[in-house]
PDB file of N, CA and C in Angstrom:
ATOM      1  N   UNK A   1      91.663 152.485  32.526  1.00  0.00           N
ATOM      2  CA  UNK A   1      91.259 151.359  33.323  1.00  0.00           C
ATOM      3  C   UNK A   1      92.251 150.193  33.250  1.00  0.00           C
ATOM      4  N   UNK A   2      92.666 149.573  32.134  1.00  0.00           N
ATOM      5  CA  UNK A   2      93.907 148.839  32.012  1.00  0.00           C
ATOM      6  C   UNK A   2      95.268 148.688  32.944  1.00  0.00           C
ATOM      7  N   UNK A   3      95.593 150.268  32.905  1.00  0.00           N
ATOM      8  CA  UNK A   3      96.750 150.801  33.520  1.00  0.00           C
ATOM      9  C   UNK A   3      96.734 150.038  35.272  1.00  0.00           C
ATOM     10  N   UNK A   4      95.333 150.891  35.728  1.00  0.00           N
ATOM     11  CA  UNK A   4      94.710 150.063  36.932  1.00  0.00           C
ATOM     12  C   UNK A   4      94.824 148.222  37.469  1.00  0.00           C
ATOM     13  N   UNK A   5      93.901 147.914  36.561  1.00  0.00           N
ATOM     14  CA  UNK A   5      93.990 146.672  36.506  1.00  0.00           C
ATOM     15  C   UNK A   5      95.806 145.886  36.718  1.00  0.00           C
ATOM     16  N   UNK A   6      96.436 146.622  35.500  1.00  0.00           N
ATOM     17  CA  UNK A   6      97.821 145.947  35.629  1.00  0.00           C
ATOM     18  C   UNK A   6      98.421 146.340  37.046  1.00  0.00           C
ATOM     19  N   UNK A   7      98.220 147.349  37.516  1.00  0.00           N
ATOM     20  CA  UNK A   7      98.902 147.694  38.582  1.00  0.00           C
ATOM     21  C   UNK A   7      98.652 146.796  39.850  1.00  0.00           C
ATOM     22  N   UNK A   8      97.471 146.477  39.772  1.00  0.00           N
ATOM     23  CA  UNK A   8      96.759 145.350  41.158  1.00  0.00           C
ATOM     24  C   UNK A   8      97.385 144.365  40.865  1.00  0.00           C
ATOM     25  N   UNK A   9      97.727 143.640  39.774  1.00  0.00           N
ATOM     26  CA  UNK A   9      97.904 142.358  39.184  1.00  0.00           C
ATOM     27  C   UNK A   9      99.345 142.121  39.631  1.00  0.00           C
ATOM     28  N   UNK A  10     100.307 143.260  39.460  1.00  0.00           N
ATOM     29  CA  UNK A  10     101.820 143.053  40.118  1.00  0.00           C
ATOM     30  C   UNK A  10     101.807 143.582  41.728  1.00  0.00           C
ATOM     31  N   UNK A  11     100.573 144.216  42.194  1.00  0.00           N
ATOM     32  CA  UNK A  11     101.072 143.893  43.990  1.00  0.00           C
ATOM     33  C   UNK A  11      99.861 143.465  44.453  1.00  0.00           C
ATOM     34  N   UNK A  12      99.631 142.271  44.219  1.00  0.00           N
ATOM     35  CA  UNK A  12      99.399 141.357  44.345  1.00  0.00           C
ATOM     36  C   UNK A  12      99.746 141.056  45.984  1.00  0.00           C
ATOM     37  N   UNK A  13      99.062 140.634  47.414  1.00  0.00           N
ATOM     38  CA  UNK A  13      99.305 140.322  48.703  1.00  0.00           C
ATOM     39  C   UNK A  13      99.842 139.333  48.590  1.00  0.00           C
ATOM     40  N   UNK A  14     101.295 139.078  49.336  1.00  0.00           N
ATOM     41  CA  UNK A  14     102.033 138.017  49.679  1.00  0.00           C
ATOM     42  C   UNK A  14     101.366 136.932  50.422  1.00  0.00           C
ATOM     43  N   UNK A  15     101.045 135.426  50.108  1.00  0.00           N
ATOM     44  CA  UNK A  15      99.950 134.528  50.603  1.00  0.00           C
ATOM     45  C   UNK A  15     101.500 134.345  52.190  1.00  0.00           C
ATOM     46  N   UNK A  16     101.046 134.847  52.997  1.00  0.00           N
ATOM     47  CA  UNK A  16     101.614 134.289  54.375  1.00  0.00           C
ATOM     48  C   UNK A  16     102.009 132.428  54.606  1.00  0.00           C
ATOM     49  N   UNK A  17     100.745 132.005  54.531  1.00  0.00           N
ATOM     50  CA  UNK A  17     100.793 130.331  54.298  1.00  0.00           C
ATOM     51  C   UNK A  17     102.040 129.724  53.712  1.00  0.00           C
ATOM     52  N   UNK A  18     101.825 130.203  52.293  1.00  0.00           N
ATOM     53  CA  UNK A  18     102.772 129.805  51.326  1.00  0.00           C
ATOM     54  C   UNK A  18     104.027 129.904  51.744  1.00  0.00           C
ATOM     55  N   UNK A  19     104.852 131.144  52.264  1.00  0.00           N
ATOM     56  CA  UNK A  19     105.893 131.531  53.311  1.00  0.00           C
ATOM     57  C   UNK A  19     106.392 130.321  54.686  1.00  0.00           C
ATOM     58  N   UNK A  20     104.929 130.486  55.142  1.00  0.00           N
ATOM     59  CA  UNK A  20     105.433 129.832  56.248  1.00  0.00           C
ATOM     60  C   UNK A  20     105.276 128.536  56.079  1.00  0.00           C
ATOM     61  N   UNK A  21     104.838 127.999  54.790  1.00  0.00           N
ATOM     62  CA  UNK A  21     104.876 126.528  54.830  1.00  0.00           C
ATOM     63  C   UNK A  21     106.101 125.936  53.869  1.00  0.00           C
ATOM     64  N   UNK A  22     106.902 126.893  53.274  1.00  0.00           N
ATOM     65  CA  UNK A  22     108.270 126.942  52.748  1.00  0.00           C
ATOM     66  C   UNK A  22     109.296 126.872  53.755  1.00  0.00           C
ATOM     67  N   UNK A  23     108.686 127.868  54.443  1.00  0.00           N
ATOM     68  CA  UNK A  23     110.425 128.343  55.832  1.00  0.00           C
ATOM     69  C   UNK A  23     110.425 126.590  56.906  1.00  0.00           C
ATOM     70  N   UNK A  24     109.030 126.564  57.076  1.00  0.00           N
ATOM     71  CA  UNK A  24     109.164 125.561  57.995  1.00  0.00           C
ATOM     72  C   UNK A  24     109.476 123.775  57.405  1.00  0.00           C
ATOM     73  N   UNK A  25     109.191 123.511  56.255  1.00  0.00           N
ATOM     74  CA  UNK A  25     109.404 122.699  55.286  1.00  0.00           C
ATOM     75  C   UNK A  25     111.302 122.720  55.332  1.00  0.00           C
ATOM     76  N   UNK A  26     111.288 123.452  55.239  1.00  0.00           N
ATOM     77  CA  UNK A  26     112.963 124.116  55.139  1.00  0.00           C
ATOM     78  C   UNK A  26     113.706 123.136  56.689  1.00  0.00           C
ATOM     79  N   UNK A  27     112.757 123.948  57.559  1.00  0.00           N
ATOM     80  CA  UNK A  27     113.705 123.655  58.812  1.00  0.00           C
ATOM     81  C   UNK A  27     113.081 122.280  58.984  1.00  0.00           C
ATOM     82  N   UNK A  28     112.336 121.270  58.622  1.00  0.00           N
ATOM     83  CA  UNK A  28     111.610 120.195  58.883  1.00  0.00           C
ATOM     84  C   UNK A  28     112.997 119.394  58.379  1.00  0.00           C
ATOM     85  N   UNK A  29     113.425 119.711  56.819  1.00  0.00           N
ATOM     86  CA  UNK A  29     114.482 119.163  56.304  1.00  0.00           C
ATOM     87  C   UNK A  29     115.517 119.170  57.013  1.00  0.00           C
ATOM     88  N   UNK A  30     115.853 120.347  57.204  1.00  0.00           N
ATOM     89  CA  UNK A  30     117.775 120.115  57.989  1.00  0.00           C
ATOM     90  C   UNK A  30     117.637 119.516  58.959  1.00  0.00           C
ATOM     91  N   UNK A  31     116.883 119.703  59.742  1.00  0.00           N
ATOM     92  CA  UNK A  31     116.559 118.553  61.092  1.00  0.00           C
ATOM     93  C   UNK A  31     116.274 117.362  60.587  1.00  0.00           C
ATOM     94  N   UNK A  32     115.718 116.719  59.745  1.00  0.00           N
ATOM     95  CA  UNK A  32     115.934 115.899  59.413  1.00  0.00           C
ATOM     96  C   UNK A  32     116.925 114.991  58.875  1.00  0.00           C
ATOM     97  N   UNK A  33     117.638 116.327  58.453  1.00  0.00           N
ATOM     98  CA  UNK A  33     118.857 115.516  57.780  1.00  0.00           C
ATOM     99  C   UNK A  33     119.685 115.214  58.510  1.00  0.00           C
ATOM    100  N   UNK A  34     119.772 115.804  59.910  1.00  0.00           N
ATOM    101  CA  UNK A  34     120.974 116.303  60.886  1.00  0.00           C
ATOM    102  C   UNK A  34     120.528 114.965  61.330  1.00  0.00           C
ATOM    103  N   UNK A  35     119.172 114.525  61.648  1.00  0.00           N
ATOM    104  CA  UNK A  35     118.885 113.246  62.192  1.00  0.00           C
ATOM    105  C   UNK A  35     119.665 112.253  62.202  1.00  0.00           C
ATOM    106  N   UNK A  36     119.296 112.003  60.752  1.00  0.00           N
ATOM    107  CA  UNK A  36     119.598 110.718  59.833  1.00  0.00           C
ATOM    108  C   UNK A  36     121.256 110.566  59.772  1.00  0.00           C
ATOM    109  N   UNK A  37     122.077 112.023  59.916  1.00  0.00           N
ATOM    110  CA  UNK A  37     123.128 111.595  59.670  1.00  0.00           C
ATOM    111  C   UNK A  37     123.608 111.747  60.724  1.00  0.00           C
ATOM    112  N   UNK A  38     123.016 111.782  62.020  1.00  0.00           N
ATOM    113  CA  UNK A  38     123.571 112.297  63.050  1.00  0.00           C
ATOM    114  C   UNK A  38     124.666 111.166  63.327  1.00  0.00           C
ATOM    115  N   UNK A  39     124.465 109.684  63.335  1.00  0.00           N
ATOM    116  CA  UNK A  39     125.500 108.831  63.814  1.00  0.00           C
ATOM    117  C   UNK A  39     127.174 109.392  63.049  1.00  0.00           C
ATOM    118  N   UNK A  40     126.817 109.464  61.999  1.00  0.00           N
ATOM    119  CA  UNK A  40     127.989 109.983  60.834  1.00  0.00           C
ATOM    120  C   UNK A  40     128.627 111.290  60.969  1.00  0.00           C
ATOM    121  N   UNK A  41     128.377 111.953  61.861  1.00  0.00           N
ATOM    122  CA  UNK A  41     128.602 113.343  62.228  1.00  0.00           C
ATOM    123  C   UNK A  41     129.115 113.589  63.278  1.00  0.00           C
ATOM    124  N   UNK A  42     128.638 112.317  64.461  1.00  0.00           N
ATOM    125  CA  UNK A  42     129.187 112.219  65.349  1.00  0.00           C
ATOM    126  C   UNK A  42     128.126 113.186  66.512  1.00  0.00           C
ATOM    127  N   UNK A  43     126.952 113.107  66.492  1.00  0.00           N
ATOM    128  CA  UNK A  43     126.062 113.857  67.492  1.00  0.00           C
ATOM    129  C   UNK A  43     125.507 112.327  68.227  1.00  0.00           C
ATOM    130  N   UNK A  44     125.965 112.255  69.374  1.00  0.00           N
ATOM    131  CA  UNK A  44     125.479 111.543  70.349  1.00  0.00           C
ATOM    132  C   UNK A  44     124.198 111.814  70.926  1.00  0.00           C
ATOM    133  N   UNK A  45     123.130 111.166  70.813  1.00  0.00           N
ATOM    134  CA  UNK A  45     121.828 111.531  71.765  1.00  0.00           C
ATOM    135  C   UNK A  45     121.728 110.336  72.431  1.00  0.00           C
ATOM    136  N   UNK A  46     121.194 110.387  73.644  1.00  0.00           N
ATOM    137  CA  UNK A  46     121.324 109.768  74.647  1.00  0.00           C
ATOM    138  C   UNK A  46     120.166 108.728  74.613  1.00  0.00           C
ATOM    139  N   UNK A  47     119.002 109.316  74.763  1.00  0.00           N
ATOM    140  CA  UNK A  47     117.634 109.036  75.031  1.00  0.00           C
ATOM    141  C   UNK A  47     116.873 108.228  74.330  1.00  0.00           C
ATOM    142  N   UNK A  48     116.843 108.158  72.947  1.00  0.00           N
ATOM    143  CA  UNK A  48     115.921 107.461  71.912  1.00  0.00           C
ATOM    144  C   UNK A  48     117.330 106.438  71.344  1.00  0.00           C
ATOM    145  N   UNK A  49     116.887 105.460  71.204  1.00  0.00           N
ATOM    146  CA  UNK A  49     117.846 104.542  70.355  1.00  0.00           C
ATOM    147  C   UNK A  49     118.079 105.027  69.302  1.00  0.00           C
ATOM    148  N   UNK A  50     119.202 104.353  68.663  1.00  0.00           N
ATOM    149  CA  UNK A  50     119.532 105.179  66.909  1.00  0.00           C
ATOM    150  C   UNK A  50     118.573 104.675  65.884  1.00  0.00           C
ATOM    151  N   UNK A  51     117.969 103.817  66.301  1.00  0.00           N
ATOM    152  CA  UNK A  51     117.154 103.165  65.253  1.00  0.00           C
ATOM    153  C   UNK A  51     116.336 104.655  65.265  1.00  0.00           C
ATOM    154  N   UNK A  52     115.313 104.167  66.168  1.00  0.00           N
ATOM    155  CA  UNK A  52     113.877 105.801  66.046  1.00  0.00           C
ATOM    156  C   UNK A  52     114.470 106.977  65.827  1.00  0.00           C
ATOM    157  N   UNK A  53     115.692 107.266  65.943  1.00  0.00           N
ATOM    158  CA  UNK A  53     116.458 108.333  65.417  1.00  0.00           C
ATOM    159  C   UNK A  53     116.565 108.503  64.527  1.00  0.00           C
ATOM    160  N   UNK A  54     117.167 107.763  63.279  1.00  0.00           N
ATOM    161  CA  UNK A  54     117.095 107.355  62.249  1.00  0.00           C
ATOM    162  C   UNK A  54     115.664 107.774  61.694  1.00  0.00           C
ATOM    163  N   UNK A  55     114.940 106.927  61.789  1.00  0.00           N
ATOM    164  CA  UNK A  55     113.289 106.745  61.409  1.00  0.00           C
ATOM    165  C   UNK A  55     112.848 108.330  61.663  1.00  0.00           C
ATOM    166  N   UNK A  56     113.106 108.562  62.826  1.00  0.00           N
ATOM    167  CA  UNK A  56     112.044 110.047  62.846  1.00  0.00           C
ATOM    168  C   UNK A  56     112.722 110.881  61.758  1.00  0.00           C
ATOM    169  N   UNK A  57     114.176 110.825  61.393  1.00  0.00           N
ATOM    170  CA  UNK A  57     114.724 111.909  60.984  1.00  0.00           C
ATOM    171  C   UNK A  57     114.425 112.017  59.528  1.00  0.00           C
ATOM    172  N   UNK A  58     114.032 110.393  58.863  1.00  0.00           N
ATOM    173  CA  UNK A  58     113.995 110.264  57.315  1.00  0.00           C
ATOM    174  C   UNK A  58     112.123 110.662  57.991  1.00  0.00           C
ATOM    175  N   UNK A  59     111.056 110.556  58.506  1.00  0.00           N
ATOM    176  CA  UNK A  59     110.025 110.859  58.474  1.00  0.00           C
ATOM    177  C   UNK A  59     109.706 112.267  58.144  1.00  0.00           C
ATOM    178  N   UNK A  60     110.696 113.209  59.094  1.00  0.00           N
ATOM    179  CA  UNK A  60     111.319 114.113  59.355  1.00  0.00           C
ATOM    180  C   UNK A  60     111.317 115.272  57.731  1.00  0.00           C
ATOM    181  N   UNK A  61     112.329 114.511  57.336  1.00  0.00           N
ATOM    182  CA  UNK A  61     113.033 114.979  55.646  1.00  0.00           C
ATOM    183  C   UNK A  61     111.874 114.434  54.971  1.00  0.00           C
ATOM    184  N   UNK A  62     110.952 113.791  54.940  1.00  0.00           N
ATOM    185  CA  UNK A  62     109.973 113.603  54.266  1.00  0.00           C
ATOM    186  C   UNK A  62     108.940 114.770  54.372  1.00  0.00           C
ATOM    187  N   UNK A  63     108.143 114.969  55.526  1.00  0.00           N
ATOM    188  CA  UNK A  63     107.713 115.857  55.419  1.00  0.00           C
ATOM    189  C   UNK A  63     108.031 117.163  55.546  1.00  0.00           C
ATOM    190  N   UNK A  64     109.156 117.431  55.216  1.00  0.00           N
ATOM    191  CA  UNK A  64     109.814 119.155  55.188  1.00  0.00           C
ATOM    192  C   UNK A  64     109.866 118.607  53.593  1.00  0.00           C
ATOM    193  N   UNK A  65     109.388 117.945  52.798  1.00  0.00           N
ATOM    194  CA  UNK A  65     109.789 118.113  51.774  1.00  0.00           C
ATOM    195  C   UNK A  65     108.093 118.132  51.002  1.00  0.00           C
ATOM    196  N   UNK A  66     107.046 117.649  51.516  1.00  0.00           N
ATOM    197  CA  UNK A  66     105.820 117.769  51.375  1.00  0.00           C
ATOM    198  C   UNK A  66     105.455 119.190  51.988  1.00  0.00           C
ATOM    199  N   UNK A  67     106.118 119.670  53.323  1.00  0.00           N
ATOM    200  CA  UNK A  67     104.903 120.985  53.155  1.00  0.00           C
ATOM    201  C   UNK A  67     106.130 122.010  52.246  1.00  0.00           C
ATOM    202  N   UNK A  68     106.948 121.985  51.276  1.00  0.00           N
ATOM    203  CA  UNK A  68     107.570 122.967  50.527  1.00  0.00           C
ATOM    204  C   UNK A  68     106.996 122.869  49.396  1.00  0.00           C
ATOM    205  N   UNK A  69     107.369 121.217  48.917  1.00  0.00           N
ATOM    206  CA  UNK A  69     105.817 121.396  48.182  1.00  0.00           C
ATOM    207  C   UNK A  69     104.548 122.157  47.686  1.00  0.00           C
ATOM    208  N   UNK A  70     103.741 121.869  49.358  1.00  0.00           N
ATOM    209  CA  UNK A  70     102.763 122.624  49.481  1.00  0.00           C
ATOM    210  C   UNK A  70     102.453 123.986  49.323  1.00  0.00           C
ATOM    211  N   UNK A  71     103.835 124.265  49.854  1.00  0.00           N
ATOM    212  CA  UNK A  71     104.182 125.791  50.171  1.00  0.00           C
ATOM    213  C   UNK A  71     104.346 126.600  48.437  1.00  0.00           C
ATOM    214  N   UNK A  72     105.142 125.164  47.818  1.00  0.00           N
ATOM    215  CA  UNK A  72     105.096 125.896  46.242  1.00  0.00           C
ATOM    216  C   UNK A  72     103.882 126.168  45.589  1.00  0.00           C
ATOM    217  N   UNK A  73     103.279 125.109  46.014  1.00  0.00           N
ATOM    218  CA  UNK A  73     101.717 124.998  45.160  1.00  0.00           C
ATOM    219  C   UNK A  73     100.826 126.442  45.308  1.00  0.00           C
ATOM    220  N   UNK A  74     100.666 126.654  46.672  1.00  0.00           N
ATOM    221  CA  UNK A  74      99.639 127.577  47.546  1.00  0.00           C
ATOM    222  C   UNK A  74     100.394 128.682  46.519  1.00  0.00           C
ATOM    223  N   UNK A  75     101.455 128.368  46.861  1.00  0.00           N
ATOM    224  CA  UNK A  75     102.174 130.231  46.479  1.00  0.00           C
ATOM    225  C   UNK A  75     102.016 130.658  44.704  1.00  0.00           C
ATOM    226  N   UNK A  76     101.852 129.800  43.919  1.00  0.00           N
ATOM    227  CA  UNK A  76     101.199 129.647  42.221  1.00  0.00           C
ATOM    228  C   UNK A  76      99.954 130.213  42.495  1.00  0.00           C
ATOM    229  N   UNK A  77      98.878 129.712  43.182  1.00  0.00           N
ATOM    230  CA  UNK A  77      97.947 130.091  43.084  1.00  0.00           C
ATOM    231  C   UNK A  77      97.356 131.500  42.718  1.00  0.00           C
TER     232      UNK A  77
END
């Protein structure tokens, strides 16, 4: 019975959530970062002033850095 038990315990179902709240945390960041440094990089956007550009992009890198976080937490569980 042991043998059993251990065997469930290492395949264990991959929590999906946890995944996709890592990958997208991920891409929340580089877009964010691409934001923030976009003046410095030299990416011209037309449409939104650089200020809200700026702002969305550190909002941006903030929360790609809360749902990885999240994504770490869920995935411990």
């Amino acid at each position: 019975m042991p043998v059993q038990e251990d065997f469930r315990k290492k395949n264990k179902p991959v929590n999906v959530k946890a995944i996709f709240d890592l990958v997208m945390g991920l891409v929340y960041m580089v877009m964010g970062g691409i934001l923030t440094a976009s003046k410095y990089i030299g990416l011209e956007l037309s449409f939104p002033p650089p200020e809200v550009i700026t702002i969305f992009g550190i909002a941006a890198f903030i929360y790609g850095a809360f749902r990885i976080f999240r994504g770490v937490k869920t995935y411990k569980e």
